[in-house]
C-alpha atoms as a PDB file:
ATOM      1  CA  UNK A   1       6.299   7.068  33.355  1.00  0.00           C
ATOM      2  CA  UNK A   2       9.355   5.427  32.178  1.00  0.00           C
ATOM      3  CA  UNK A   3      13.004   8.074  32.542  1.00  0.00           C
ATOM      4  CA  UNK A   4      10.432  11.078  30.973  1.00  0.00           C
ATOM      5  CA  UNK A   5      11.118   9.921  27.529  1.00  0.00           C
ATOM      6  CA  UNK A   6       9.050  11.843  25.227  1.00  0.00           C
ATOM      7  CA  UNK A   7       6.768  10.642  22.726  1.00  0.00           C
ATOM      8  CA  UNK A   8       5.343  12.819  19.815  1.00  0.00           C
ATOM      9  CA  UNK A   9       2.503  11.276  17.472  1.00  0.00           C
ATOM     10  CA  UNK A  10       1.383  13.194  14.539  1.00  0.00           C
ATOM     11  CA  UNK A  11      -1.439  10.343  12.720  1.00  0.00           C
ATOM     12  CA  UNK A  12      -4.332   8.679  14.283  1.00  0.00           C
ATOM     13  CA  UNK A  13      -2.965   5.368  16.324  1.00  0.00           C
ATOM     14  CA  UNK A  14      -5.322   2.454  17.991  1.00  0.00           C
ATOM     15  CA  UNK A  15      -6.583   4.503  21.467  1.00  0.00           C
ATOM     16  CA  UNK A  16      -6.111   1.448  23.891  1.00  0.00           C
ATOM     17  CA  UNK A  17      -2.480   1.077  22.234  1.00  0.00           C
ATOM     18  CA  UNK A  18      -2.058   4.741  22.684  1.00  0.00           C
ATOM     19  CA  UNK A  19      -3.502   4.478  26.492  1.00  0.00           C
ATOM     20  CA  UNK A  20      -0.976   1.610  27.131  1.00  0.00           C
ATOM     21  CA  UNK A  21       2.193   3.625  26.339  1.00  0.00           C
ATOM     22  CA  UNK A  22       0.973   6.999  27.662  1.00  0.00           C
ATOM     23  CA  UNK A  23       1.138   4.653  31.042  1.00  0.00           C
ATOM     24  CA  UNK A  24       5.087   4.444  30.321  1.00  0.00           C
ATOM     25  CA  UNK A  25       6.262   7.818  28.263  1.00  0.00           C
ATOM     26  CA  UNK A  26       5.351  11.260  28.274  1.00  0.00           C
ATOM     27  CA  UNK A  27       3.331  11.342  25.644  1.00  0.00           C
ATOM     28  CA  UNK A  28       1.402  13.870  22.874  1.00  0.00           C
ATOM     29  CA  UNK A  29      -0.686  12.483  20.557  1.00  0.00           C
ATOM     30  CA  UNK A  30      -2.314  15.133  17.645  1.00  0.00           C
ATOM     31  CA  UNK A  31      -3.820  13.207  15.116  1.00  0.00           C
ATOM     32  CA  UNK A  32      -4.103  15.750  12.683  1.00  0.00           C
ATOM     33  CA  UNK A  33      -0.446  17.661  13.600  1.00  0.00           C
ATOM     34  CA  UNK A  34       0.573  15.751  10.113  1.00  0.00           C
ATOM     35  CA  UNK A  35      -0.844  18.827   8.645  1.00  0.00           C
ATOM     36  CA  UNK A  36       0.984  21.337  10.526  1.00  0.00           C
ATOM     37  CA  UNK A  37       4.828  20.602   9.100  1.00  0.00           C
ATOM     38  CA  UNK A  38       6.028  24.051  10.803  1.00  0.00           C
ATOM     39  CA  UNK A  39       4.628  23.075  14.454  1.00  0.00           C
ATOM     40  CA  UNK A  40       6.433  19.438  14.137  1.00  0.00           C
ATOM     41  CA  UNK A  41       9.625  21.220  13.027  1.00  0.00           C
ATOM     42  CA  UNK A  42       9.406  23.455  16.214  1.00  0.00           C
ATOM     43  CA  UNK A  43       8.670  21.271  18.433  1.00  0.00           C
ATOM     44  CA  UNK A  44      10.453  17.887  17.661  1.00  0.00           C
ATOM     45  CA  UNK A  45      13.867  18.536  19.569  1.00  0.00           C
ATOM     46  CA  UNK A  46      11.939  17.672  22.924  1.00  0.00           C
ATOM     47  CA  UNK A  47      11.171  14.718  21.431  1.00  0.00           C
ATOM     48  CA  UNK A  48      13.239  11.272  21.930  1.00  0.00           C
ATOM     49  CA  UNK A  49      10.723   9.123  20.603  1.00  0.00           C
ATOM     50  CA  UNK A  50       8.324   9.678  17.275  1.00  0.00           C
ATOM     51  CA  UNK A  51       5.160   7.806  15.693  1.00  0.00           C
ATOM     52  CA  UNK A  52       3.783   8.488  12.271  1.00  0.00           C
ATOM     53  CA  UNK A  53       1.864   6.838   9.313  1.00  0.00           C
ATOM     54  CA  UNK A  54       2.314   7.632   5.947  1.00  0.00           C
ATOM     55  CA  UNK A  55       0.809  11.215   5.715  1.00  0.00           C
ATOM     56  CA  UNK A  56       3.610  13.230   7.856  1.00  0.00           C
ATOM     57  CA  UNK A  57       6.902  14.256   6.219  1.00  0.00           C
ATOM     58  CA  UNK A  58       9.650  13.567   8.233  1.00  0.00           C
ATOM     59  CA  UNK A  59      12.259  15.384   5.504  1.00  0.00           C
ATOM     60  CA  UNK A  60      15.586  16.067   6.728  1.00  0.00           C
ATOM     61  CA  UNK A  61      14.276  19.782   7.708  1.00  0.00           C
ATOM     62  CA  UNK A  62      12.439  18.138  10.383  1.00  0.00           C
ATOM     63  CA  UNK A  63      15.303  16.165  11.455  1.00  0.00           C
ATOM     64  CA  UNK A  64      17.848  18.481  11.581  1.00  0.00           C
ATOM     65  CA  UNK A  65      15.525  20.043  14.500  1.00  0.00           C
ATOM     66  CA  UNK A  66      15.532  16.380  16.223  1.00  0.00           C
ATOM     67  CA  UNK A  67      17.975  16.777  18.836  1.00  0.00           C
ATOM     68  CA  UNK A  68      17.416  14.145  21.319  1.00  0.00           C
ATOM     69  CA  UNK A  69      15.398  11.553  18.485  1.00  0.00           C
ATOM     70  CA  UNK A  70      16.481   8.140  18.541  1.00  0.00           C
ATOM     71  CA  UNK A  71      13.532   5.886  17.095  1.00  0.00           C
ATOM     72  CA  UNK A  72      10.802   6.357  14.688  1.00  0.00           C
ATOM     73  CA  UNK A  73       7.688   4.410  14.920  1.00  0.00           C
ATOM     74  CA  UNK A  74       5.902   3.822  11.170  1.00  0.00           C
ATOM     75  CA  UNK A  75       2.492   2.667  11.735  1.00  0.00           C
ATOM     76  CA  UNK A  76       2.661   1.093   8.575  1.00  0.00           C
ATOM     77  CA  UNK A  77       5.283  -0.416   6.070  1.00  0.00           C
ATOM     78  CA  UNK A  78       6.170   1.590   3.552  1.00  0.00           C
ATOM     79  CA  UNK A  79       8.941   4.773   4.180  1.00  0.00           C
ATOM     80  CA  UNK A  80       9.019   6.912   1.589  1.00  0.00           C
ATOM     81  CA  UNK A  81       7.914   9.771   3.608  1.00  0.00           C
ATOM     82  CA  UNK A  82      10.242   9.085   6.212  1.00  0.00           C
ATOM     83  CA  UNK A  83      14.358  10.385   4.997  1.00  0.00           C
ATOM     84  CA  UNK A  84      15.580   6.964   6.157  1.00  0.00           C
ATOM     85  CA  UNK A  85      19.661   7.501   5.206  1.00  0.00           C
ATOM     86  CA  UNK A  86      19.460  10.543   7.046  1.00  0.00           C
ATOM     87  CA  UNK A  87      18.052   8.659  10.231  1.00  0.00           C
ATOM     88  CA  UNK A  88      21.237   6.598   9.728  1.00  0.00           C
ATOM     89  CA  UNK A  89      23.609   8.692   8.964  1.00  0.00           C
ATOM     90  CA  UNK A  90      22.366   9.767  12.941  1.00  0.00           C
ATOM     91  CA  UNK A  91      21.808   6.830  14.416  1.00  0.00           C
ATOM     92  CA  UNK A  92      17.818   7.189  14.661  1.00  0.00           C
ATOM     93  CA  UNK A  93      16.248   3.593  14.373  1.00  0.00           C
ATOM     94  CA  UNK A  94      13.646   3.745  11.975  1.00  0.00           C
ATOM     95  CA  UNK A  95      10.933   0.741  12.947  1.00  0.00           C
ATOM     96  CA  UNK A  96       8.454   0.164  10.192  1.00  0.00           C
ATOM     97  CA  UNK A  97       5.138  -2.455  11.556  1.00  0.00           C
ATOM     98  CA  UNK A  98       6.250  -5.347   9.090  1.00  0.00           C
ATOM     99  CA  UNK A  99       4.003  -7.655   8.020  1.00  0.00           C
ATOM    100  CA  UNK A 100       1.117  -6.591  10.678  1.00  0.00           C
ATOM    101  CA  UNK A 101      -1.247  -5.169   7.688  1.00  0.00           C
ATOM    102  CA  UNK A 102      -0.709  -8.488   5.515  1.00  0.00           C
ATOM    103  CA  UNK A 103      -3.567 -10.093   5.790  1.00  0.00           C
ATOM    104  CA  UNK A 104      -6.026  -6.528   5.501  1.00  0.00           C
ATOM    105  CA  UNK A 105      -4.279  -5.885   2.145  1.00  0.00           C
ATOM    106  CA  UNK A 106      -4.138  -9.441   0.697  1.00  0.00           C
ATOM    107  CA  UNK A 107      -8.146  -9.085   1.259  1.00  0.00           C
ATOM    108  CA  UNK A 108      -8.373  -6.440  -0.846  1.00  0.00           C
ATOM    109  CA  UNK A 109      -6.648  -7.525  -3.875  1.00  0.00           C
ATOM    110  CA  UNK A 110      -9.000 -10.932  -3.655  1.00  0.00           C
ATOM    111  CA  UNK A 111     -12.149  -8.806  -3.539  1.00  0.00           C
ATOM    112  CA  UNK A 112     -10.705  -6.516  -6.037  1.00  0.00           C
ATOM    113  CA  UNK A 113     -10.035  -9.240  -8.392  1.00  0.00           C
ATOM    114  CA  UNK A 114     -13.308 -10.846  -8.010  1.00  0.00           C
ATOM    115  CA  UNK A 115     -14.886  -7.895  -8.613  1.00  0.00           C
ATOM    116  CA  UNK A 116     -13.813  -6.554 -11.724  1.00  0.00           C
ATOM    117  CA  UNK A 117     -12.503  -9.853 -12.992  1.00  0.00           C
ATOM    118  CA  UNK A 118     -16.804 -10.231 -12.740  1.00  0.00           C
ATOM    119  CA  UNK A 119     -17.014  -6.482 -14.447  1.00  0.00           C
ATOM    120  CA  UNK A 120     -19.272  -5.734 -11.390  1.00  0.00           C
ATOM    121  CA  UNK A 121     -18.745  -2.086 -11.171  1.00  0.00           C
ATOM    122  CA  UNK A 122     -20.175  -1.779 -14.423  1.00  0.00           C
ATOM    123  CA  UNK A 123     -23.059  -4.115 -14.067  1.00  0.00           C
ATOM    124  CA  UNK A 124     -23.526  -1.941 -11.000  1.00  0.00           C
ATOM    125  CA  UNK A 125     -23.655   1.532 -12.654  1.00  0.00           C
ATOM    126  CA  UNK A 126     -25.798  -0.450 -15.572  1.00  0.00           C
ATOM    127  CA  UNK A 127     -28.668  -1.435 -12.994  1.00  0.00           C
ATOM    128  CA  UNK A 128     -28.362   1.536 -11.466  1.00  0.00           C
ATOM    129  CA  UNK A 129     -29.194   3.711 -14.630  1.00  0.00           C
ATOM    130  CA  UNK A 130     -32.057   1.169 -14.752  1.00  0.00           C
ATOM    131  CA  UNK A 131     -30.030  -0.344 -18.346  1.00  0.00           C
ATOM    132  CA  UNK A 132     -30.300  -3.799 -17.026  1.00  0.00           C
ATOM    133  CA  UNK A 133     -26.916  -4.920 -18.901  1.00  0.00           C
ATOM    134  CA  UNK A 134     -27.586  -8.780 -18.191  1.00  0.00           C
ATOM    135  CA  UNK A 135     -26.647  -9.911 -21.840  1.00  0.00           C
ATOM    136  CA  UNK A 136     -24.669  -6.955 -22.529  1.00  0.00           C
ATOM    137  CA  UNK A 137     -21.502  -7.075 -20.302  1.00  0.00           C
ATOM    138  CA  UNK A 138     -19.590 -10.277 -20.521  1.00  0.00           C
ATOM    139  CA  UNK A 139     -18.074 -11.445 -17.273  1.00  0.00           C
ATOM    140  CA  UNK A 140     -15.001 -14.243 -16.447  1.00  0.00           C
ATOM    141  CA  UNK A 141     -14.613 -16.745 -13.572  1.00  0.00           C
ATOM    142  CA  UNK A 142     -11.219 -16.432 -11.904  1.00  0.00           C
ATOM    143  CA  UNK A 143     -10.591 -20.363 -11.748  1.00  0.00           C
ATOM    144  CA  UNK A 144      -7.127 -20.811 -13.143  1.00  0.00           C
ATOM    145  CA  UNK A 145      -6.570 -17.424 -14.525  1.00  0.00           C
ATOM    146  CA  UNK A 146      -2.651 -15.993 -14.579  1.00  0.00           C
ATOM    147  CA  UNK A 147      -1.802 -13.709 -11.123  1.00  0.00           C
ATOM    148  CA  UNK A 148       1.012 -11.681 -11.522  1.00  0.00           C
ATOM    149  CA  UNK A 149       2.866 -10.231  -8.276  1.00  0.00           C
ATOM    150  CA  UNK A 150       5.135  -7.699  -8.605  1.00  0.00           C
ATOM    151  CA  UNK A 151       7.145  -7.530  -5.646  1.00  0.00           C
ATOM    152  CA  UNK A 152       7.527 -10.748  -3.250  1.00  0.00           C
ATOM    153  CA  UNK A 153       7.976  -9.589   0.169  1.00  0.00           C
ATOM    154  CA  UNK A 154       5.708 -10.041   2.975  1.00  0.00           C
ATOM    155  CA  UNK A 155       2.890  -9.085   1.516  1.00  0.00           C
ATOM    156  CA  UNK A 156       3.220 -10.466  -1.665  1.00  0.00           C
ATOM    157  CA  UNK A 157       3.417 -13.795  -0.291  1.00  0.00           C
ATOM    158  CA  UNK A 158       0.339 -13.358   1.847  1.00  0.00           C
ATOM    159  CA  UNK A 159      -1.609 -12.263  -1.877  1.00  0.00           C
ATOM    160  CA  UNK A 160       0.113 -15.287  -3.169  1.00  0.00           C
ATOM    161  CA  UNK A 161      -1.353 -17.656  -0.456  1.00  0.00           C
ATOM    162  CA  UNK A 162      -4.809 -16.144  -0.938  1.00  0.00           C
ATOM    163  CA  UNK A 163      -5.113 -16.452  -4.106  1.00  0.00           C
ATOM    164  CA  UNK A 164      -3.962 -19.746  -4.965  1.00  0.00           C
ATOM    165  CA  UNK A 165      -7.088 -20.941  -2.617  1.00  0.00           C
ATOM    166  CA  UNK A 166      -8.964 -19.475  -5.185  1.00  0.00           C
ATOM    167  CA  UNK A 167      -7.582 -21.734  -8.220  1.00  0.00           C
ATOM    168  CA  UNK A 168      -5.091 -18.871  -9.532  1.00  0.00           C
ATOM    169  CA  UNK A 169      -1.640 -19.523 -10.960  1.00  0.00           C
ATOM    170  CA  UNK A 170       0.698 -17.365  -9.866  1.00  0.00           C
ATOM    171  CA  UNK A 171       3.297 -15.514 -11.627  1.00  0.00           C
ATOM    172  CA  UNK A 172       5.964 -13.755  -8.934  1.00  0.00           C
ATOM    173  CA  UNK A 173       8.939 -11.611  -9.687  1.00  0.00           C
ATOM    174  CA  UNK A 174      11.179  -9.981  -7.168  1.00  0.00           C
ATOM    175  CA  UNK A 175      14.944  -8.914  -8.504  1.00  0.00           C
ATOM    176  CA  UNK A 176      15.782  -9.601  -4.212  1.00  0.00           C
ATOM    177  CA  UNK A 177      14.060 -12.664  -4.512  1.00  0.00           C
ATOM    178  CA  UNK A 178      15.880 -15.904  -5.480  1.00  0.00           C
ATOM    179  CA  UNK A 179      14.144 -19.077  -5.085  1.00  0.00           C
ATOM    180  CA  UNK A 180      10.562 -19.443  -3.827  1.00  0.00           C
ATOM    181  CA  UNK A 181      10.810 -22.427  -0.566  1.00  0.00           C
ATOM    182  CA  UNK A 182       6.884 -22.737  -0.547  1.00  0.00           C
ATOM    183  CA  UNK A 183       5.503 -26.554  -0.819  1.00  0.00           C
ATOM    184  CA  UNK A 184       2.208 -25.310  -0.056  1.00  0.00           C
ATOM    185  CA  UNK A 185       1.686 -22.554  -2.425  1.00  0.00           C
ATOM    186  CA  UNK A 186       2.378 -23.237  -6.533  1.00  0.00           C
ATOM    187  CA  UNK A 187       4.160 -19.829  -7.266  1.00  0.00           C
ATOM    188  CA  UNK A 188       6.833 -19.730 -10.260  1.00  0.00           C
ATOM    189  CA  UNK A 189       9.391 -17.277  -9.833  1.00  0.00           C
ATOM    190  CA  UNK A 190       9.258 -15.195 -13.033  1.00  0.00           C
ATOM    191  CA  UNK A 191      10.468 -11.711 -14.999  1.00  0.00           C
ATOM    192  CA  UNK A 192       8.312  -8.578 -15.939  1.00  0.00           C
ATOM    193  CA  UNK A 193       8.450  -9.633 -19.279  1.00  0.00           C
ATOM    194  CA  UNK A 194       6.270 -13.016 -18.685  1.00  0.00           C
ATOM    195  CA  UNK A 195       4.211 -11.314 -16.283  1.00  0.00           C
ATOM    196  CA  UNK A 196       2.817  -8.656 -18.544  1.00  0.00           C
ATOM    197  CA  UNK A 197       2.561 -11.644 -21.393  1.00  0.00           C
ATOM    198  CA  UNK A 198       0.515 -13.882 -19.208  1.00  0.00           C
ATOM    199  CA  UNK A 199      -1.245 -11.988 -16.675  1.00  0.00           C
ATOM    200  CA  UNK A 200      -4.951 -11.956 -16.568  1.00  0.00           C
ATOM    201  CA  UNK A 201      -4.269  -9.784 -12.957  1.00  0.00           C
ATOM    202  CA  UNK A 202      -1.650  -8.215 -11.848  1.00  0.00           C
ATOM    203  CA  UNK A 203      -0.956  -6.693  -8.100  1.00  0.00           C
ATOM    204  CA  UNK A 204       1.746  -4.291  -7.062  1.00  0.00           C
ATOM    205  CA  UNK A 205       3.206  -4.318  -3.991  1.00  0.00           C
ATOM    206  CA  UNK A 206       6.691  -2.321  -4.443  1.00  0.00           C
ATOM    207  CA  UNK A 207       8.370   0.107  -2.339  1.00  0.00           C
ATOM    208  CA  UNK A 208       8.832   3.686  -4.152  1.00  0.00           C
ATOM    209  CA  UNK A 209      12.077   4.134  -5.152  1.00  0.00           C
ATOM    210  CA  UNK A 210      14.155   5.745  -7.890  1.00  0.00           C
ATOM    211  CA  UNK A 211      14.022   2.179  -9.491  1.00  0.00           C
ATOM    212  CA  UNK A 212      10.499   1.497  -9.255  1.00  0.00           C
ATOM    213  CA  UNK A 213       8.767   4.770  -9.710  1.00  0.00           C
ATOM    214  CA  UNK A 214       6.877   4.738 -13.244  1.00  0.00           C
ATOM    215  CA  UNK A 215       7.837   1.193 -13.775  1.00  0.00           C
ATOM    216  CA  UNK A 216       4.044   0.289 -14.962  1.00  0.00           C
ATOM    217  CA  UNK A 217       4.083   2.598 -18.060  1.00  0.00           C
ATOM    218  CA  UNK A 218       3.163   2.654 -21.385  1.00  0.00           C
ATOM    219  CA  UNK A 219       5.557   0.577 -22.754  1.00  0.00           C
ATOM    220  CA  UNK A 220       4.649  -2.291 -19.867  1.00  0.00           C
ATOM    221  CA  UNK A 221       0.667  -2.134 -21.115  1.00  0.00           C
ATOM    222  CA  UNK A 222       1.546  -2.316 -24.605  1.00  0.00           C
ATOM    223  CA  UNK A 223       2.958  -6.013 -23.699  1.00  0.00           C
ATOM    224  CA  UNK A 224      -0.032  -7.083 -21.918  1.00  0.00           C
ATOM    225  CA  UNK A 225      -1.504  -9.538 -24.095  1.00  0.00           C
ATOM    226  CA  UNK A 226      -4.812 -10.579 -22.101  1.00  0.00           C
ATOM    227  CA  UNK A 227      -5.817  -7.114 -21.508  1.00  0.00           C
ATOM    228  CA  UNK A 228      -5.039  -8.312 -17.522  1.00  0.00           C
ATOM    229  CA  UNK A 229      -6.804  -6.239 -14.094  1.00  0.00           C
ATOM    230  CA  UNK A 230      -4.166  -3.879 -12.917  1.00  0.00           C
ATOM    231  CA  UNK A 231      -4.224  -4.072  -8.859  1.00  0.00           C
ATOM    232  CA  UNK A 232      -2.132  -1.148  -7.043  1.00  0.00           C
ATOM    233  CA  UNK A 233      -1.994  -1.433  -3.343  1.00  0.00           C
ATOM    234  CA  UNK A 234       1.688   0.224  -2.482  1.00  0.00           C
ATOM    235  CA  UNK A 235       2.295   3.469  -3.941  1.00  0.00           C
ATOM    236  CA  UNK A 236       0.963   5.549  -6.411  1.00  0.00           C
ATOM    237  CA  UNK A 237       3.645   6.688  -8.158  1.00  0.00           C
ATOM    238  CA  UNK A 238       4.899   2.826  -9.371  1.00  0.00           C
ATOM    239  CA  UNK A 239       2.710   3.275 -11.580  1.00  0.00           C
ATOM    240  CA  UNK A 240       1.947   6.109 -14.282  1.00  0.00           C
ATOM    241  CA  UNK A 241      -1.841   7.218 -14.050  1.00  0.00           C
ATOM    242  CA  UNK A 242      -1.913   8.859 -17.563  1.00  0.00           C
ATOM    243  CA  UNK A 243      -0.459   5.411 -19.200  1.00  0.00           C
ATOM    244  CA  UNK A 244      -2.924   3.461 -17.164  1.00  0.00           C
ATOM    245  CA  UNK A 245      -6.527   5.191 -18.153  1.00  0.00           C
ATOM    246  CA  UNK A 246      -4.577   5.612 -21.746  1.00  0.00           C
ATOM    247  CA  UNK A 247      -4.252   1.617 -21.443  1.00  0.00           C
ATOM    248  CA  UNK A 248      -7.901   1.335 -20.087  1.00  0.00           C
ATOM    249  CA  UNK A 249      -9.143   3.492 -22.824  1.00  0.00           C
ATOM    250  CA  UNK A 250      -7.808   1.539 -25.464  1.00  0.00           C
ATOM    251  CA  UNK A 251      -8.663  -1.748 -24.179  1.00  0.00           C
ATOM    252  CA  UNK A 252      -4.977  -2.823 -23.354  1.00  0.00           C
ATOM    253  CA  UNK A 253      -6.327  -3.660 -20.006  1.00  0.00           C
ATOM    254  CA  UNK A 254     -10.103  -4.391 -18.591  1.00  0.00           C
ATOM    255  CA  UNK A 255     -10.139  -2.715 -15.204  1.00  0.00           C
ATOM    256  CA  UNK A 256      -8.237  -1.516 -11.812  1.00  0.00           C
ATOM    257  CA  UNK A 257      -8.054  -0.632  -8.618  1.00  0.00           C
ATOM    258  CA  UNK A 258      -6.417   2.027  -7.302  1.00  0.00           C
ATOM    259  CA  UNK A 259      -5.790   2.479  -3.666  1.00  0.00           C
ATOM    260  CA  UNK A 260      -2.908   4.535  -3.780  1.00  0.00           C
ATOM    261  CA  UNK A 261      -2.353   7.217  -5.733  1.00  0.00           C
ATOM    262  CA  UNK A 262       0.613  10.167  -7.092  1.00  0.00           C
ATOM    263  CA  UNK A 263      -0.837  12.497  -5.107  1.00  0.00           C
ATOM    264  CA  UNK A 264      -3.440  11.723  -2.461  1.00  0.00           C
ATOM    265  CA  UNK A 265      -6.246  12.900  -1.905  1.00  0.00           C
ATOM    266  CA  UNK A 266      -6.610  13.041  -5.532  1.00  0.00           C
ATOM    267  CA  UNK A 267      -6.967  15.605  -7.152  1.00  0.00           C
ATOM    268  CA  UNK A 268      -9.789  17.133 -10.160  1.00  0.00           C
ATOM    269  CA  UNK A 269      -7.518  16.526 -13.077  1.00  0.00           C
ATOM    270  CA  UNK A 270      -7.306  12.526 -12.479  1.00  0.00           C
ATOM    271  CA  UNK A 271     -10.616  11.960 -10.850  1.00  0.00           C
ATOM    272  CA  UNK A 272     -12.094  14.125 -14.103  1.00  0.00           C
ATOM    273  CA  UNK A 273     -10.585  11.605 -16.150  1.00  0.00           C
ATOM    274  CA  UNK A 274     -12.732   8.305 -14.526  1.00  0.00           C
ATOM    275  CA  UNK A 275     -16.020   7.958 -16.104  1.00  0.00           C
ATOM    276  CA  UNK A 276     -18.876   6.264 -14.460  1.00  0.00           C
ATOM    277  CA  UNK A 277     -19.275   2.605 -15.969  1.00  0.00           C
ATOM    278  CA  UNK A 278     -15.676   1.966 -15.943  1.00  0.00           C
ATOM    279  CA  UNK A 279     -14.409  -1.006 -14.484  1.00  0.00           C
ATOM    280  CA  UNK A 280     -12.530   0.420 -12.197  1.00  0.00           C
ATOM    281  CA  UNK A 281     -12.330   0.816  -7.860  1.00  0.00           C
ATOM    282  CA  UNK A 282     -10.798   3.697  -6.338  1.00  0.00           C
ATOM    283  CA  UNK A 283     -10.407   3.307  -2.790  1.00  0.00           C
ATOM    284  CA  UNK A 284      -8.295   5.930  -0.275  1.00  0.00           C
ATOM    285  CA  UNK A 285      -5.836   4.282   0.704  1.00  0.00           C
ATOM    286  CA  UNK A 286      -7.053   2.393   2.856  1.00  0.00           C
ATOM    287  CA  UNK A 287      -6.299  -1.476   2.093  1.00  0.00           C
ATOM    288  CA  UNK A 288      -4.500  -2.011   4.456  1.00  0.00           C
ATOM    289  CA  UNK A 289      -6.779  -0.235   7.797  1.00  0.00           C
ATOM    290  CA  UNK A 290      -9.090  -2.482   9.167  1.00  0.00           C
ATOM    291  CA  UNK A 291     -10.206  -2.439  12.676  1.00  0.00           C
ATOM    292  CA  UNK A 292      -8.276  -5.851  13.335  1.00  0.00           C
ATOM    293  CA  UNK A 293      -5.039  -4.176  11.724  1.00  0.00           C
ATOM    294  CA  UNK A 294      -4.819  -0.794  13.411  1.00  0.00           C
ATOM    295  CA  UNK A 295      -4.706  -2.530  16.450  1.00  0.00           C
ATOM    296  CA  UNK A 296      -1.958  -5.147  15.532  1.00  0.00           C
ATOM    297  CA  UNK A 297       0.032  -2.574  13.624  1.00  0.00           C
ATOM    298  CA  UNK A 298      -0.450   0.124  16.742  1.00  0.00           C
ATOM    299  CA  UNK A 299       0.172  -3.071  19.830  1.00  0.00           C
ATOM    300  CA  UNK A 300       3.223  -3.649  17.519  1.00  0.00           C
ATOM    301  CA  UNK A 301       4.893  -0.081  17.290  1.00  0.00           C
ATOM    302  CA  UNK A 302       4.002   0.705  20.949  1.00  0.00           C
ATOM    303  CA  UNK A 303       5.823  -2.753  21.932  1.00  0.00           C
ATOM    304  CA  UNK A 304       9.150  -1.375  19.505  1.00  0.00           C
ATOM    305  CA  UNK A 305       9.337   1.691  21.374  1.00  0.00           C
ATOM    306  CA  UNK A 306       8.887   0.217  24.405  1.00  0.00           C
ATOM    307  CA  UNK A 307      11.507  -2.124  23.938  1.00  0.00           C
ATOM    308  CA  UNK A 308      14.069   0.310  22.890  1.00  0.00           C
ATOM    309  CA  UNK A 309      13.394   2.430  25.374  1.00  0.00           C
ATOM    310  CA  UNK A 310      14.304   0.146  28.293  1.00  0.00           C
END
């Protein structure tokens, strides 16, 4: 045990990763304490160290309780749950697992293109019914279709590199983003506007901020011109659910996937409005959990905290 530093985590992390740093720290690990807000908020000012995934809230009434807190482990990337300029404004390093999920989530969106690029959740449902929709449902090969990312960070890139394999041409746009130093990959750096013109696909992968929440709305699917596959793998609220099955329902796109959602789990009054035989994939959020990445993403975090701690 390393200076009894304490270590609180509150989500399900990779239990040889967990073993490894219980070796170190004093540690308490509650994989369902996400749930219980109050007990966090009571507890936390023993705390100097604390890991969490997307589901726990770490709002500033939380924090104000975090006496002795000086680093918070995301097992993850995204931190909208996590009141980051509050961590500043008290020095508590905030230490998101960059990158370490990449390759989990660029998977997806390649499988989810494929699939309902090929319509085959609604062949599926057809068979199933026993309908036999061989001649009825008319399917497209991906071969130099238009990808459109939105948002090229890490990830991004990693979809990007994917996909070209796969004959795409890829559409990117990123307002942080200047130039694109790739001689391997044929991306062109382009604007919203060109992306929902050309896009047979397009894949989200935005943090949720004031500036991005509701930025796929109705006004973005009434410019999509080849009715593209809408791909959302970052955070539900970038884009607005209404507008989308509005979009879907009047053919202004031919299909999504959805592994993130406004509110999660979902609840009856969106699920009530997907109809079996859409082309659609609803997945909870879980693109970017694999067996392969839980252990990168928890090895990583538990190597942070041990760094900053000695």
């Amino acid at each position: 045990m390393n200076n009894n530093k304490k270590i609180l985590i509150t989500e399900f992390i990779n239990q040889n990763s967990f073993e490894h740093l219980n070796k170190k720290f004093d540690v308490r690990y509650d994989e369902k304490l996400f749930e219980n807000e109050n007990e966090i908020t009571r507890i936390i000012k023993d705390y100097d160290g604390l890991i969490v995934r997307n589901k726990t809230q770490v709002n500033s009434s939380i924090l104000k309780n975090a006496l002795k807190l000086k680093f918070i482990g995301r097992l993850g990337v995204g931190l909208d749950n996590i009141d980051t300029g509050y961590c500043k404004s008290k020095n508590i390093h905030v230490q998101p697992a960059t990158g370490m999920n990449a390759d989990s989530v660029a998977e997806y969106v390649v499988s989810s293109s494929m699939s309902l690029i090929k319509k085959i959740p609604m062949f599926h449902n057809g068979t199933v019914k026993g309908e036999w929709p061989r001649t009825t449902i008319k399917s497209i090969e991906i071969n130099q279709k238009y990808l459109g990312i939105i948002g090229f960070g890490t990830i991004g890139k990693k979809v990007a590199e994917y996909s070209s394999k796969n004959g795409l041409k890829i559409l990117a746009y990123d307002p942080y983003v200047k130039e694109i130093n790739n001689k391997e990959i044929d991306v062109k750096l382009s604007n919203l506007k060109e992306i929902f013109e050309k896009s047979d696909i397009i894949s989200i992968h935005l943090p949720l901020t004031d500036e991005t929440k509701n930025i796929i709305n109705k006004s973005s699917f009434s410019q999509m011109k080849n009715k593209p596959i809408i791909i959302n793998t970052s955070r539900g609220g970038i884009i607005n659910e209404n507008d989308l099955i509005e979009a879907y329902n009047k053919n202004n796109i031919s299909g999504f996937a959805l592994d993130v959602f406004e509110k999660e789990p979902i609840e009856s009054e969106f699920y009530k409005k997907i109809k079996l035989g859409m082309n659609c994939i609803l997945t909870p959020h879980i693109s970017g959990v694999t067996t392969e990445s839980n252990i990168r993403v928890s090895d990583y975090i538990v190597k942070k905290i041990t760094d900053f701690f000695n």
